[in-house]
N, C-alpha and C. Protein backbone atom coordinates (compact mmCIF):
# COMPACT_ATOMS: atom_id res chain seq x y z
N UNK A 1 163.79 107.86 84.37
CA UNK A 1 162.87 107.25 83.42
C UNK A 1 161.53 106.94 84.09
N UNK A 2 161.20 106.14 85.27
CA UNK A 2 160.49 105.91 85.62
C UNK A 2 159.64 107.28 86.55
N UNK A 3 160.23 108.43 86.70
CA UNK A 3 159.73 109.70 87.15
C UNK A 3 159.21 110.42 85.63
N UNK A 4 159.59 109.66 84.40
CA UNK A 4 159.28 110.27 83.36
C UNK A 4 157.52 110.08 83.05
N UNK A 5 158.13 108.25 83.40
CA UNK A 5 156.69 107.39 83.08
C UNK A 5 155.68 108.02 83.71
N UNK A 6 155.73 108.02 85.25
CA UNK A 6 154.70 108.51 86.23
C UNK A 6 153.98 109.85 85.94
N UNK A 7 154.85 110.59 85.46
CA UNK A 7 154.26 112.33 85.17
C UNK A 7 153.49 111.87 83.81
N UNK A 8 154.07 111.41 82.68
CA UNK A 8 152.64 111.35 81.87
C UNK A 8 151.95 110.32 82.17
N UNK A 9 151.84 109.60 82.56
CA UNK A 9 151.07 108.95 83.48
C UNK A 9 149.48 109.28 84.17
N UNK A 10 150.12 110.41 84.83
CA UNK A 10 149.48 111.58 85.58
C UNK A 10 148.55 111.96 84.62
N UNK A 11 148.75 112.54 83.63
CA UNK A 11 149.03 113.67 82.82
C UNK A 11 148.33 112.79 81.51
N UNK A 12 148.12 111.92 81.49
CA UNK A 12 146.82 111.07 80.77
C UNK A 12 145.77 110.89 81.35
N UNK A 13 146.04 110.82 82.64
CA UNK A 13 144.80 110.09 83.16
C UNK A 13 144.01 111.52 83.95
N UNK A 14 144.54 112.94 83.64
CA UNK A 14 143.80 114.03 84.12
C UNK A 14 143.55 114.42 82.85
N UNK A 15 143.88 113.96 81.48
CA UNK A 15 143.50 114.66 80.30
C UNK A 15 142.09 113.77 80.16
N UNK A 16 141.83 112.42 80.68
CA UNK A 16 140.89 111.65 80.63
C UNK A 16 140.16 111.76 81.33
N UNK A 17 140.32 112.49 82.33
CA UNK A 17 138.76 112.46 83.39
C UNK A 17 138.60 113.96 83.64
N UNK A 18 139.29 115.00 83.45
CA UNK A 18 138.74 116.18 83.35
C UNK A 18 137.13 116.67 82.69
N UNK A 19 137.12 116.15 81.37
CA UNK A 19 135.49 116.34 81.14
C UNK A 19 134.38 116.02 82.01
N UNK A 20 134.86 114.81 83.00
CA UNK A 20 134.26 114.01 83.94
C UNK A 20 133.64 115.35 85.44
N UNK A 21 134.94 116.04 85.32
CA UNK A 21 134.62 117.16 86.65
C UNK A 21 134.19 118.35 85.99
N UNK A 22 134.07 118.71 84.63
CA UNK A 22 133.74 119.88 84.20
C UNK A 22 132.40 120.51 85.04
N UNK A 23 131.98 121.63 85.41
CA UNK A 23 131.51 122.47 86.00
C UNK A 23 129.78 122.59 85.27
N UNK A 24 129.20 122.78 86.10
CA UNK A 24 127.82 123.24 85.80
C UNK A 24 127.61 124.43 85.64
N UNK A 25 127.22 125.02 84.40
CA UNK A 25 127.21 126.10 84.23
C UNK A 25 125.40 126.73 84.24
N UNK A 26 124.99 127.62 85.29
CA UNK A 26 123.36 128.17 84.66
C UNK A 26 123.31 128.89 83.68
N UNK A 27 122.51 129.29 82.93
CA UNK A 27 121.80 130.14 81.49
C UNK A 27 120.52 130.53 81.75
N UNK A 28 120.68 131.66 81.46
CA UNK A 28 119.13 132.11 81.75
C UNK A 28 118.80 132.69 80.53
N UNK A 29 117.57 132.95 80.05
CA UNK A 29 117.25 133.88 79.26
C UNK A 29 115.62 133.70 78.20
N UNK A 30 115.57 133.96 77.17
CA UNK A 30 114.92 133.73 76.19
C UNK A 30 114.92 132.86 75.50
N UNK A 31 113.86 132.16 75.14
CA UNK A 31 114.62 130.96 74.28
C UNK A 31 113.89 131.37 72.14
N UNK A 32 115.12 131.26 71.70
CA UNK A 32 114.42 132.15 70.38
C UNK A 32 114.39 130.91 69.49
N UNK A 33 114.94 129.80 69.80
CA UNK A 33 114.43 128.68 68.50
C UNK A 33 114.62 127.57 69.29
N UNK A 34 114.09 126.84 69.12
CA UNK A 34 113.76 125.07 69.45
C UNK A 34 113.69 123.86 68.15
N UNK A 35 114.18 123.41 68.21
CA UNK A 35 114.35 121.80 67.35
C UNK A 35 114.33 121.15 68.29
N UNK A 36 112.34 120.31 67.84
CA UNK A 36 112.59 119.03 68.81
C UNK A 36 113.23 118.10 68.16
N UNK A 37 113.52 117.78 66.79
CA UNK A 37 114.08 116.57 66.24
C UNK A 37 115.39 116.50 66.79
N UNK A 38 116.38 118.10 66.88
CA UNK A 38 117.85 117.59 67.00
C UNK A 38 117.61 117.75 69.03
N UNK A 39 116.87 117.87 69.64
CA UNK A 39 116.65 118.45 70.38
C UNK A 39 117.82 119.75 70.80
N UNK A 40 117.37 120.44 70.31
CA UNK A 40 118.69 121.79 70.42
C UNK A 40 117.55 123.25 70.85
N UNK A 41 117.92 123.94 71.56
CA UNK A 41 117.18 125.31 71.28
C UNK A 41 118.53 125.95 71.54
N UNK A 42 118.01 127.32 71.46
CA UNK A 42 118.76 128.41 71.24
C UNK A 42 118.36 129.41 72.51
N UNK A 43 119.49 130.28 73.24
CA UNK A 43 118.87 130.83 74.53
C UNK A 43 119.60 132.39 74.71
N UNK A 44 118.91 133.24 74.63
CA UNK A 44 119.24 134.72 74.17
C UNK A 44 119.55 135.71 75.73
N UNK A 45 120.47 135.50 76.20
CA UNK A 45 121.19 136.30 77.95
C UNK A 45 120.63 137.66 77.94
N UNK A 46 120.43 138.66 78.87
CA UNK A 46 120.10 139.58 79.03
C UNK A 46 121.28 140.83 78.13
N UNK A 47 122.26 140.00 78.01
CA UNK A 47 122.98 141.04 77.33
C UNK A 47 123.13 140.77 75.78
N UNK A 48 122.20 139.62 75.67
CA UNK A 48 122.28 139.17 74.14
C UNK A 48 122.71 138.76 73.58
N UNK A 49 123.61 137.58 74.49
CA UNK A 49 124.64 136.99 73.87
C UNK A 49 123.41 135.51 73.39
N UNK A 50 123.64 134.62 72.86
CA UNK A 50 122.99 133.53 71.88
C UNK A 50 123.77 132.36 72.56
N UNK A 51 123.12 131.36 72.87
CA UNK A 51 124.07 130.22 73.03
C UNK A 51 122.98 128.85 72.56
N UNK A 52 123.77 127.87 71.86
CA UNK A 52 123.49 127.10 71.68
C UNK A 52 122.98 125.73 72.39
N UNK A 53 121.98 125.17 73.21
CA UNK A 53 122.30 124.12 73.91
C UNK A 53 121.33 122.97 73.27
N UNK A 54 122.07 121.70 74.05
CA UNK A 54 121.09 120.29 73.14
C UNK A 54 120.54 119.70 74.41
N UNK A 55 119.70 119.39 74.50
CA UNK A 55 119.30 117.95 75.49
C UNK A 55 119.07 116.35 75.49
N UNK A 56 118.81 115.72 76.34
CA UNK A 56 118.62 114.34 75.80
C UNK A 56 117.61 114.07 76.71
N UNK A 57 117.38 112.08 77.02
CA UNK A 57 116.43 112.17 77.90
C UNK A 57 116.29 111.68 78.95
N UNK A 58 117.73 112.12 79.43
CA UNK A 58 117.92 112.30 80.92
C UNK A 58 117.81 113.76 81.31
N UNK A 59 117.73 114.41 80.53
CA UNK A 59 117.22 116.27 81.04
C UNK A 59 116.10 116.14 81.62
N UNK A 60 115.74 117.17 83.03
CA UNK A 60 115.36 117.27 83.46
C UNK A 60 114.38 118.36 83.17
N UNK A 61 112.98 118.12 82.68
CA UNK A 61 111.88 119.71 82.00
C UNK A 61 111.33 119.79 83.14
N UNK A 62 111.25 120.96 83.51
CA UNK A 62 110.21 121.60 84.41
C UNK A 62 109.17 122.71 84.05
N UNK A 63 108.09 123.22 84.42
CA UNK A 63 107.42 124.08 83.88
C UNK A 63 106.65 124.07 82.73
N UNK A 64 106.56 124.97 81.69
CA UNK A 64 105.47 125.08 80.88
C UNK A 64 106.32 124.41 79.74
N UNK A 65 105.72 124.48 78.26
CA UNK A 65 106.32 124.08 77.24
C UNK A 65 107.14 124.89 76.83
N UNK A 66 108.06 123.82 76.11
CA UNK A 66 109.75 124.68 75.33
C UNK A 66 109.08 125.53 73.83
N UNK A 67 109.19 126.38 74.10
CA UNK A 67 108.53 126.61 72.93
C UNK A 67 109.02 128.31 72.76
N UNK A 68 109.57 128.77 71.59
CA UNK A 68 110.25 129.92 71.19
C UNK A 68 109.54 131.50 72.05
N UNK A 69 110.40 132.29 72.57
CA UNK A 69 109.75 133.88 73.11
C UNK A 69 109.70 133.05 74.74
N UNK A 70 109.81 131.76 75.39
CA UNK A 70 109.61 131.79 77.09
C UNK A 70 110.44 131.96 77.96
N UNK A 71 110.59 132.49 78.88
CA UNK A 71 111.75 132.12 79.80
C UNK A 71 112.30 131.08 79.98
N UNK A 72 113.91 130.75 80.53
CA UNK A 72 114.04 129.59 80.59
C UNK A 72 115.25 129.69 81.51
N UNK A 73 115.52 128.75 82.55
CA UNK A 73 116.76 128.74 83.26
C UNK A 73 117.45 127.46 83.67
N UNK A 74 118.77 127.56 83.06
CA UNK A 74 119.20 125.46 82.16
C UNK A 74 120.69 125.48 83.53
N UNK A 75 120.94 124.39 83.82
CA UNK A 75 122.25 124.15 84.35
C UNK A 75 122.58 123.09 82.87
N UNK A 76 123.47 123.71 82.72
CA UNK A 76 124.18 123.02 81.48
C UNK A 76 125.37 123.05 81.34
N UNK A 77 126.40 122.04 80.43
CA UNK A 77 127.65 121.79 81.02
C UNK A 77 128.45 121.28 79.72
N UNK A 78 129.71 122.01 79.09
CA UNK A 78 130.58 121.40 78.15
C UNK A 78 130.58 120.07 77.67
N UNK A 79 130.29 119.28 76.77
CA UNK A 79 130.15 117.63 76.72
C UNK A 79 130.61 117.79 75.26
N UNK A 80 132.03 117.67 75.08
CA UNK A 80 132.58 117.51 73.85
C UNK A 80 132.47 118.66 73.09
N UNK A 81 132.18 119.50 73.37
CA UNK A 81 132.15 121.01 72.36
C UNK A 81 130.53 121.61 71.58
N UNK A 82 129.92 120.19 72.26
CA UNK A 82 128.42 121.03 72.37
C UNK A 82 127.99 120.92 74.36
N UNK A 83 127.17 122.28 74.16
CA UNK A 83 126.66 122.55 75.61
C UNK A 83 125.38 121.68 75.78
N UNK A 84 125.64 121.01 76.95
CA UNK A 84 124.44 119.92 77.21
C UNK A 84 123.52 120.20 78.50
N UNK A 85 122.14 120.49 78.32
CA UNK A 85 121.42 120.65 79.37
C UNK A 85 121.12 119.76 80.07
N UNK A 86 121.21 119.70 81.41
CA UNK A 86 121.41 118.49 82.26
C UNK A 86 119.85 118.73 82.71
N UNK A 87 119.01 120.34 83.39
CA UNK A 87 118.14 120.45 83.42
C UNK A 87 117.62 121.65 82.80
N UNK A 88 115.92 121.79 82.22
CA UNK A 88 115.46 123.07 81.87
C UNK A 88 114.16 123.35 82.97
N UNK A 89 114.25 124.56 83.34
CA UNK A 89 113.05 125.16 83.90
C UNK A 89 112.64 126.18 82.61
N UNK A 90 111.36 126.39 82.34
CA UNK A 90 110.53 127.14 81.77
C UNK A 90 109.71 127.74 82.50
N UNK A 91 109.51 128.89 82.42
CA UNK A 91 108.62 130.10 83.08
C UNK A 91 107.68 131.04 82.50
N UNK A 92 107.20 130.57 81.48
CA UNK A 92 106.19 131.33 80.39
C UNK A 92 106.82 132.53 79.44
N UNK A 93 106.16 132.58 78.87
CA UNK A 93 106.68 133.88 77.58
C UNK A 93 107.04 135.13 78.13
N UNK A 94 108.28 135.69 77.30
CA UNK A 94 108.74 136.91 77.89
C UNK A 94 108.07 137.67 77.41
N UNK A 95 107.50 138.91 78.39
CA UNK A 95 106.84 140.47 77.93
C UNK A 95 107.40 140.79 76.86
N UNK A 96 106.24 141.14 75.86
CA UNK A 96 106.60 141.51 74.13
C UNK A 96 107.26 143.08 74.78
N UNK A 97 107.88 143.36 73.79
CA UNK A 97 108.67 144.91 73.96
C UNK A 97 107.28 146.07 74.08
N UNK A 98 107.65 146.90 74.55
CA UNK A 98 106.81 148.42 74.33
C UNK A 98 107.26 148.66 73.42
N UNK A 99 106.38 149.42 72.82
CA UNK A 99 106.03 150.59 71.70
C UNK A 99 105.72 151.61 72.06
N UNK A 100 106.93 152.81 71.51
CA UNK A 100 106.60 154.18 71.62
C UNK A 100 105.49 154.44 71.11
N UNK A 101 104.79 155.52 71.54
CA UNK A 101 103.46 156.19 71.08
C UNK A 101 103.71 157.09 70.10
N UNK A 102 103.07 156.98 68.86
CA UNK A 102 103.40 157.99 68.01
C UNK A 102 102.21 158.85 67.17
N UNK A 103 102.44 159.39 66.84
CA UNK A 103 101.05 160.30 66.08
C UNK A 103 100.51 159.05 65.57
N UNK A 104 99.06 159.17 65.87
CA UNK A 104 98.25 158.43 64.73
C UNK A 104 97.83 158.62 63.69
N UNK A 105 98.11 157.77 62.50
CA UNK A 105 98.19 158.49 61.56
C UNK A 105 96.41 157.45 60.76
């Protein structure tokens, strides 16, 4: 019984502090929408995947302004099932795409 107690025991108190050690994750990419009200933007990976992140105002901004089309590179980290930026670097607007050349018409 008391080897019963101890294991969940255990086994509460790692279900309770696990969020506590969760991992820092980086993001790099594009940033394609910004809400300063919810503070949330949106951040587009080289392979195009979309991820959602929020900040608060203990985030750490570096660089130019948050502002949609700039680079951006976040350590950000699971916090209840939204991704939370702990810090953002900004690096200015990403190169607009090329355009093929085509007859002028």
């Amino acid at each position: 019984m008391k080897r019963l107690f101890a294991i969940g025991a255990l086994l509460a108190f790692l279900f309770v502090t696990a969020p506590v050690y969760a991992a820092d994750k980086p993001i790099s990419g594009t940033v394609t929408r910004v809400d300063m009200e919810q503070k949330m933007l949106v951040i587009k990976d080289s392979k195009g995947q979309e991820t959602v992140v929020y900040w608060d105002d203990s985030t750490r901004l570096d660089g130019g302004p948050l502002q949609e089309g700039a680079n951006a590179k976040l350590v950000a980290r699971d916090d209840g099932g939204r991704v939370r930026a702990s810090s953002i670097q900004v690096s200015g607007k990403a190169p607009a795409p090329t355009r093929e050349k085509g007859p002028v018409q």
